[in-house]
C-alpha atoms as a PDB file:
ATOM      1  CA  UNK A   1       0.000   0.000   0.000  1.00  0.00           C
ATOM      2  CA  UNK A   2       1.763   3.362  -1.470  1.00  0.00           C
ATOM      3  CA  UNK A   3       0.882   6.672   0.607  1.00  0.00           C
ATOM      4  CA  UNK A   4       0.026   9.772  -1.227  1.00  0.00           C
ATOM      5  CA  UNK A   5       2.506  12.508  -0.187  1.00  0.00           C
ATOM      6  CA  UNK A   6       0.678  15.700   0.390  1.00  0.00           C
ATOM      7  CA  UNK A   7       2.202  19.202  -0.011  1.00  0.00           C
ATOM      8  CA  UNK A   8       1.812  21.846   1.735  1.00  0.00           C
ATOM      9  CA  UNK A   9      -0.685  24.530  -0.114  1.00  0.00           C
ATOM     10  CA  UNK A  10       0.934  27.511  -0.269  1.00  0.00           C
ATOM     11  CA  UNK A  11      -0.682  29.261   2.292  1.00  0.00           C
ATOM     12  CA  UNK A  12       0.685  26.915   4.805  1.00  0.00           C
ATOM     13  CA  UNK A  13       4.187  27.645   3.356  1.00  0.00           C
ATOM     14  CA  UNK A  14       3.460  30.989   3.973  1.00  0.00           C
ATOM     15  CA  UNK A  15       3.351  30.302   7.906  1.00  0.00           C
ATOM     16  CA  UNK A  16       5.257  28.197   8.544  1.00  0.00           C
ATOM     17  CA  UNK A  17       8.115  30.614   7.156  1.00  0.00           C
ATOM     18  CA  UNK A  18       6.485  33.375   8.741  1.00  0.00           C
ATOM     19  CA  UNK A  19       6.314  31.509  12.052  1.00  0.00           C
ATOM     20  CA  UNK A  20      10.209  29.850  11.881  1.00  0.00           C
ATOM     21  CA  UNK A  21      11.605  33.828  10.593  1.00  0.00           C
ATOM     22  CA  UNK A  22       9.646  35.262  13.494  1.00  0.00           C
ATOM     23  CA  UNK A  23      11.377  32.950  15.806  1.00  0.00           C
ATOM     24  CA  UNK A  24      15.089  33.225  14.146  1.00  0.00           C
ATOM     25  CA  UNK A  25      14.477  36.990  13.885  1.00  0.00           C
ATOM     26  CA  UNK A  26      13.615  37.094  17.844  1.00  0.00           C
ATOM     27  CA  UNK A  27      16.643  35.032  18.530  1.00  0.00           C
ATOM     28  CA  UNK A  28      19.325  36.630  16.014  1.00  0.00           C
ATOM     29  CA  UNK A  29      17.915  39.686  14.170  1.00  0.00           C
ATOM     30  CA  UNK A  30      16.911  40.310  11.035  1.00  0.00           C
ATOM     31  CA  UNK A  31      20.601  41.095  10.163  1.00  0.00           C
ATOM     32  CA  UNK A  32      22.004  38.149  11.935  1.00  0.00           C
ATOM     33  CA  UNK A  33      19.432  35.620  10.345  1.00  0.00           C
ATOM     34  CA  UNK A  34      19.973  33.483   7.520  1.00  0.00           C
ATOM     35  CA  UNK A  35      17.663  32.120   4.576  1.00  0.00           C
ATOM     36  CA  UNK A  36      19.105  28.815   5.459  1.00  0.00           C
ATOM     37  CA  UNK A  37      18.586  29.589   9.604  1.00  0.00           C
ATOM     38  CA  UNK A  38      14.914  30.441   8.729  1.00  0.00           C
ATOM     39  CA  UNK A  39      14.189  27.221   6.693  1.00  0.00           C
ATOM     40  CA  UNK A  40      16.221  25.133   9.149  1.00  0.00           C
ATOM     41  CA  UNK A  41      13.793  25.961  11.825  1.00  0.00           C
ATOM     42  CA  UNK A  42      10.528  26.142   9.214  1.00  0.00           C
ATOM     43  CA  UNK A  43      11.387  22.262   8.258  1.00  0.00           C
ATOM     44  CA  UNK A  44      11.237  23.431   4.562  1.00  0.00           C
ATOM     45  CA  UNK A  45      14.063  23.501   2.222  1.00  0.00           C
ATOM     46  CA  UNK A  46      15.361  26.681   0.512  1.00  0.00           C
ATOM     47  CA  UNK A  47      13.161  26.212  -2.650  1.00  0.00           C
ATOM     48  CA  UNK A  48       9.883  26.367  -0.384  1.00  0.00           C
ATOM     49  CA  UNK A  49      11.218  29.452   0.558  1.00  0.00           C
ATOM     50  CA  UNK A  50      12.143  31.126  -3.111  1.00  0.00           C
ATOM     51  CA  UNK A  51       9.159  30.078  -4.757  1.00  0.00           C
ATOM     52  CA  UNK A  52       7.114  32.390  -2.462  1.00  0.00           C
ATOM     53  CA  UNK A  53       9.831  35.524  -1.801  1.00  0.00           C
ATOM     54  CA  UNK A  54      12.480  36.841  -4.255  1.00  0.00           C
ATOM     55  CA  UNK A  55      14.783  37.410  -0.624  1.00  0.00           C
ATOM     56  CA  UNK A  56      15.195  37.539   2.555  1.00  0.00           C
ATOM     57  CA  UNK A  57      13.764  41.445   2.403  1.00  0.00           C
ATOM     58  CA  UNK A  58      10.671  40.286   0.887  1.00  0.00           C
ATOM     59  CA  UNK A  59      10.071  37.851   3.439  1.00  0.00           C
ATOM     60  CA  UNK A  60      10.229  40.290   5.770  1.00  0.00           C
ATOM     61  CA  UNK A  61       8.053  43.138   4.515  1.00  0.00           C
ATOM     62  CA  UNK A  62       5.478  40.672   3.352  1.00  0.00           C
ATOM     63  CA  UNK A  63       5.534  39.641   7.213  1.00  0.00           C
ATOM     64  CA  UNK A  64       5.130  43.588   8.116  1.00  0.00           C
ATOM     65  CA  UNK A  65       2.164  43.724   4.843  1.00  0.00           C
ATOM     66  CA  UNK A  66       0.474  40.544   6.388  1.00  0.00           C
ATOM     67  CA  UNK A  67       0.532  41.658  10.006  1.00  0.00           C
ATOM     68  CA  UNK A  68      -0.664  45.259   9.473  1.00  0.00           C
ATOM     69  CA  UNK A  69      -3.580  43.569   7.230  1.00  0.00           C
ATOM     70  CA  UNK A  70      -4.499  41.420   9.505  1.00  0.00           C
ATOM     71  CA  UNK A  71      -4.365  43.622  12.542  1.00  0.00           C
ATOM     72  CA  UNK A  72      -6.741  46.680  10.993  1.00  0.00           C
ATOM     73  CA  UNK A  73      -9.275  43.373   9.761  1.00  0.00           C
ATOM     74  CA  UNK A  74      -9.424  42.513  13.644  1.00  0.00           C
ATOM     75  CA  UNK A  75     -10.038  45.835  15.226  1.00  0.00           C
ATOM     76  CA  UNK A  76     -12.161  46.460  12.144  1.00  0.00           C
ATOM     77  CA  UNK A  77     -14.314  43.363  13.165  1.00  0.00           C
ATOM     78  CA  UNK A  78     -13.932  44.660  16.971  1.00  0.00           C
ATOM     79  CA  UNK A  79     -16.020  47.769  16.058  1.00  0.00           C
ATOM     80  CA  UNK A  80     -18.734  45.295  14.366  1.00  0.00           C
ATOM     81  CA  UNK A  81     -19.147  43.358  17.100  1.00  0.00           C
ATOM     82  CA  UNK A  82     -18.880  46.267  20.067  1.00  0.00           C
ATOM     83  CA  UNK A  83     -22.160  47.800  21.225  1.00  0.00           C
ATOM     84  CA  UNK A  84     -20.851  50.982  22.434  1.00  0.00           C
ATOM     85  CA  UNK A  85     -17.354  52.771  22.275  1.00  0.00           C
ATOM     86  CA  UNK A  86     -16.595  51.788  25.773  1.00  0.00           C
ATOM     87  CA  UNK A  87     -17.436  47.907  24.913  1.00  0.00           C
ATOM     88  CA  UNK A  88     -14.907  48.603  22.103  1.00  0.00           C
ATOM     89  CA  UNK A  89     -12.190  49.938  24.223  1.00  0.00           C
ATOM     90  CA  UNK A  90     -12.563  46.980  26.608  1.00  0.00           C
ATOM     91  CA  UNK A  91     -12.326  44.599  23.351  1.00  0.00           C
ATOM     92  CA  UNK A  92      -9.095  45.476  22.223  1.00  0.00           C
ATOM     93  CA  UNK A  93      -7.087  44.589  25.125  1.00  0.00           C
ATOM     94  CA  UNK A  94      -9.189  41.212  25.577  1.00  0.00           C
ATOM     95  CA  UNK A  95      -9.346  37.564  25.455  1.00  0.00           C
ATOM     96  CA  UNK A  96     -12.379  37.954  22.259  1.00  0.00           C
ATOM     97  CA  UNK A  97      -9.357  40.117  20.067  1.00  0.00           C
ATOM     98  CA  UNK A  98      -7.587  37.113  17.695  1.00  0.00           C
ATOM     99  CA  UNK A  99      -3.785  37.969  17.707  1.00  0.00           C
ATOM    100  CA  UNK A 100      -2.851  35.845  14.914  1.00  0.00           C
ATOM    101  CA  UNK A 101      -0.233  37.969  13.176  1.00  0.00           C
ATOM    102  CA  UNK A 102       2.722  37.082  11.612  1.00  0.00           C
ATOM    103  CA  UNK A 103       4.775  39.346  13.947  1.00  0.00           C
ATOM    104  CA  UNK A 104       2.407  38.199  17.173  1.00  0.00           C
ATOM    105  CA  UNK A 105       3.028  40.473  20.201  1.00  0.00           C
ATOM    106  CA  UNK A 106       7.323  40.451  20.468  1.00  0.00           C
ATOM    107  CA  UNK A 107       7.924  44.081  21.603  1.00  0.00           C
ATOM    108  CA  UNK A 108      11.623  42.938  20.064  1.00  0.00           C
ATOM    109  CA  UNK A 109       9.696  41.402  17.024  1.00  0.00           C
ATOM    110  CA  UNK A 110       8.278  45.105  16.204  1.00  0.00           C
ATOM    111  CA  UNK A 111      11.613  46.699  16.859  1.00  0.00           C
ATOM    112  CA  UNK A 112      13.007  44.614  14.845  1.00  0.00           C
ATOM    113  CA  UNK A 113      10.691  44.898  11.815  1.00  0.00           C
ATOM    114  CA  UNK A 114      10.535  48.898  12.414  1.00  0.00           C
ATOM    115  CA  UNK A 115      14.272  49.129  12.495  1.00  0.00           C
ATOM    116  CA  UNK A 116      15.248  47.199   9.108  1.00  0.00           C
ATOM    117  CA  UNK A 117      12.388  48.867   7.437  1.00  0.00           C
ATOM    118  CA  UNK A 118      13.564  52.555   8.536  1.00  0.00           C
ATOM    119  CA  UNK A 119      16.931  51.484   7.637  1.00  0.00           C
ATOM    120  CA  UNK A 120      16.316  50.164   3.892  1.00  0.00           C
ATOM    121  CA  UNK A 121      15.248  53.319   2.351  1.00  0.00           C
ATOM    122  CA  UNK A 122      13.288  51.410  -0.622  1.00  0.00           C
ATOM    123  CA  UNK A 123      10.747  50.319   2.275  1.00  0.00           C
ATOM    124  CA  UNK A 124      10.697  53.119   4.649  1.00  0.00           C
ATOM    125  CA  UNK A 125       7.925  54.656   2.371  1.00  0.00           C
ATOM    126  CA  UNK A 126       6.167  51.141   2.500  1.00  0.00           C
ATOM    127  CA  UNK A 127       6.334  51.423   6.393  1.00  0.00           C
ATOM    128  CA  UNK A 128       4.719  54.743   6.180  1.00  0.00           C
ATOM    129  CA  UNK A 129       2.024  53.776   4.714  1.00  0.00           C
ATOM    130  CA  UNK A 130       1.226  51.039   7.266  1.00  0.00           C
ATOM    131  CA  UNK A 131       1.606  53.943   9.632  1.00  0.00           C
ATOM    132  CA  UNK A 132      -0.803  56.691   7.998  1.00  0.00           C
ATOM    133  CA  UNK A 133      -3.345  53.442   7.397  1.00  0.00           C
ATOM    134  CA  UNK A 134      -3.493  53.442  11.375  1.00  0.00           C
ATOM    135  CA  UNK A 135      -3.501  56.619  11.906  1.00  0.00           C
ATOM    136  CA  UNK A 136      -6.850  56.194   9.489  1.00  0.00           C
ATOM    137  CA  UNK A 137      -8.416  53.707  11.382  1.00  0.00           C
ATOM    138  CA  UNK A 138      -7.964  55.835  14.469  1.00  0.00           C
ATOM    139  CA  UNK A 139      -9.293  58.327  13.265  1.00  0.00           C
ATOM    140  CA  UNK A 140     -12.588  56.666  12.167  1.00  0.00           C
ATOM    141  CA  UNK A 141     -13.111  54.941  14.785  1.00  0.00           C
ATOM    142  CA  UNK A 142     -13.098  58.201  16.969  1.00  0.00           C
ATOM    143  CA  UNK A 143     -15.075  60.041  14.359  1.00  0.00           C
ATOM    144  CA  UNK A 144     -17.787  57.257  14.863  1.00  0.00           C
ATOM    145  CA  UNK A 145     -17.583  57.453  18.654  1.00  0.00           C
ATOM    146  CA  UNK A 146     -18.301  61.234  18.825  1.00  0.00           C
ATOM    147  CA  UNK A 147     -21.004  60.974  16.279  1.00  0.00           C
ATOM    148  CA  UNK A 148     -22.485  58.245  18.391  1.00  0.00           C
ATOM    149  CA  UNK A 149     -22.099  60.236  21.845  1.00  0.00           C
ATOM    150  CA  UNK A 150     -23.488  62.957  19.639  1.00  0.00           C
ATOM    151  CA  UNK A 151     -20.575  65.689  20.600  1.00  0.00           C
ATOM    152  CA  UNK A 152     -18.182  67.729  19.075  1.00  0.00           C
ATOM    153  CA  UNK A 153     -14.477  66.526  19.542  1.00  0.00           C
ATOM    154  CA  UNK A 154     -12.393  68.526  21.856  1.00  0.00           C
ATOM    155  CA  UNK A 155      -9.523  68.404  19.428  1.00  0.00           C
ATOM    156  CA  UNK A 156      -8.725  67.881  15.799  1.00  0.00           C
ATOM    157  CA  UNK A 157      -9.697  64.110  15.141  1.00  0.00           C
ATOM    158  CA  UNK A 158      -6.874  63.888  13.149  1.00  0.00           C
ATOM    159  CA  UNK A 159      -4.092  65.111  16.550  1.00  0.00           C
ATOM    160  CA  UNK A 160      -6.098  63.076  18.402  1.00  0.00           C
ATOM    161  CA  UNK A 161      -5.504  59.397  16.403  1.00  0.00           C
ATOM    162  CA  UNK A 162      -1.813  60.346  15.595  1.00  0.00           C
ATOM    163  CA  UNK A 163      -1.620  60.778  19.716  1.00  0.00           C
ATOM    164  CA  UNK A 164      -3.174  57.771  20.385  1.00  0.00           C
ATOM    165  CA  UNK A 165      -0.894  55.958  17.792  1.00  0.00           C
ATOM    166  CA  UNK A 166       2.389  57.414  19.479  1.00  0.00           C
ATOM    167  CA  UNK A 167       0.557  56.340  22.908  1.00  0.00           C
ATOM    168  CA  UNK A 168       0.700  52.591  21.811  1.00  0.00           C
ATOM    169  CA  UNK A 169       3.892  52.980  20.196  1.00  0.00           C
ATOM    170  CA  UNK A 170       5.207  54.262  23.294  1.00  0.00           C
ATOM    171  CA  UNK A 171       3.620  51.472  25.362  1.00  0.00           C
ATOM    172  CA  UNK A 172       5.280  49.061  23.349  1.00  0.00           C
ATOM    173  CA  UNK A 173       8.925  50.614  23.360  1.00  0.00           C
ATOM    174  CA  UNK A 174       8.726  50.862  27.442  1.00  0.00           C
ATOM    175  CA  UNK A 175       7.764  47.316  27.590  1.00  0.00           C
ATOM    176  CA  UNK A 176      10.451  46.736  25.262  1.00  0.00           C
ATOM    177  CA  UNK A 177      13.207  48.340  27.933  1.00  0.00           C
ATOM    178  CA  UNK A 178      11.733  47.580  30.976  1.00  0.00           C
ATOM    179  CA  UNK A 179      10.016  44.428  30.926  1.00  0.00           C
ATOM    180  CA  UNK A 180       6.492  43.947  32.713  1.00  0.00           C
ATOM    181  CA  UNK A 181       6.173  47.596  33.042  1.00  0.00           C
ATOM    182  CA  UNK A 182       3.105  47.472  30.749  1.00  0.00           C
ATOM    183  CA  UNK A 183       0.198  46.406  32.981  1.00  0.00           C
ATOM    184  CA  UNK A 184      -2.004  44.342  30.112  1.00  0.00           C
ATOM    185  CA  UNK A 185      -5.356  46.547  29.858  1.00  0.00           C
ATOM    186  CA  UNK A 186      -3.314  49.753  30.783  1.00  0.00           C
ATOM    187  CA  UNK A 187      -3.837  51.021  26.940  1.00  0.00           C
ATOM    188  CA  UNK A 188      -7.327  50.396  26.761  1.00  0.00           C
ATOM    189  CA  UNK A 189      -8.162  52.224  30.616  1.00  0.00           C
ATOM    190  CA  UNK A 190      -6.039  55.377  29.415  1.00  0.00           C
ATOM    191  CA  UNK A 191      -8.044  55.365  26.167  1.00  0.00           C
ATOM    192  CA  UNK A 192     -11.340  55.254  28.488  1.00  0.00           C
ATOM    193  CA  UNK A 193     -10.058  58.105  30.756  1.00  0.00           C
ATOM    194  CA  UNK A 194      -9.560  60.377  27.984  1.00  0.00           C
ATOM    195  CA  UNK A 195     -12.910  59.475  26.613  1.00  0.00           C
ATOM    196  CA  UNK A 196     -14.320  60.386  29.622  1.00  0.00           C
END
């Protein structure tokens, strides 16, 4: 009796060298890591890897695409599902939010990723796009907040997302230097407070 050998589609590819670079990335940098590190620890060989990225940078800013897609989708389907801008405040930092992102929740992960994109000039403008897409959300989601609390915004909505984007970011980089000073839900009660 022969068994069929089954593939991998490419989607699964996809992962699992997402998941393994994420991991050799964490460990050595994106510098320090090798195509052949990354498919060592994805189990695939170096062909799985160039039939779905030219290199080594286009593994890693199709990580940074896939993560900042996937991330607006979630909060996008947060806002769906939340009843009231406070319910949606309390969603992001919770259990319900999926975190299944390419880049997951490694403060050194995102340093990482922001750091080789800031320093390859061809995809610094790529990265500032992710940023100014944020900055969009933000701002939509508090223009739909003060249209549904039926008041005027005491600031620009505009200053206001691009604060609460530097608020995160800043969350993120502390956490980064001194570990377990982020309280999980500290974002989230901040954001509440300055609803209030």
């Amino acid at each position: 009796m022969s068994r069929t050998r089954t593939r991998p589609s490419r989607d699964d590819t996809r992962e699992r060298l997402f998941a393994a670079a994420a991991t050799v990335f964490v460990r050595s940098g994106i510098a320090g890591a090798s195509i052949e590190d990354i498919c060592l620890e994805a189990g695939l060989t170096r062909g799985a890897l160039y039939s779905n990225f030219a290199n080594k940078d286009e593994l890693v800013m199709a990580m940074i695409d896939e993560h900042v897609d996937r991330s607006l989708d979630e909060v996008a389907r947060l806002m769906t599902i939340a009843s009231s801008p406070v319910e949606y405040l309390q969603l992001l930092e919770s259990p319900e939010r999926r975190r299944e992102s390419p880049l997951g929740a490694d403060p050194v992960l995102h340093m990482e990723f922001t750091l080789y994109a800031l320093r390859n000039p061809a995809n610094r403008q790529r990265l500032a796009d992710h940023q100014r897409r944020w900055r969009e959300m933000i701002a939509t989601t508090i223009r739909q907040d003060v249209e549904r609390l039926g008041i005027e915004p005491p600031m620009p909505v505009d200053d206001a997302a691009a604060m609460l984007l530097a608020m995160d970011n800043g969350y993120s980089l502390g956490e980064l230097i001194e570990p377990g000073s982020y309280r999980p839900g500290t974002y989230s009660l901040n954001l509440l407070a300055l609803q209030a």
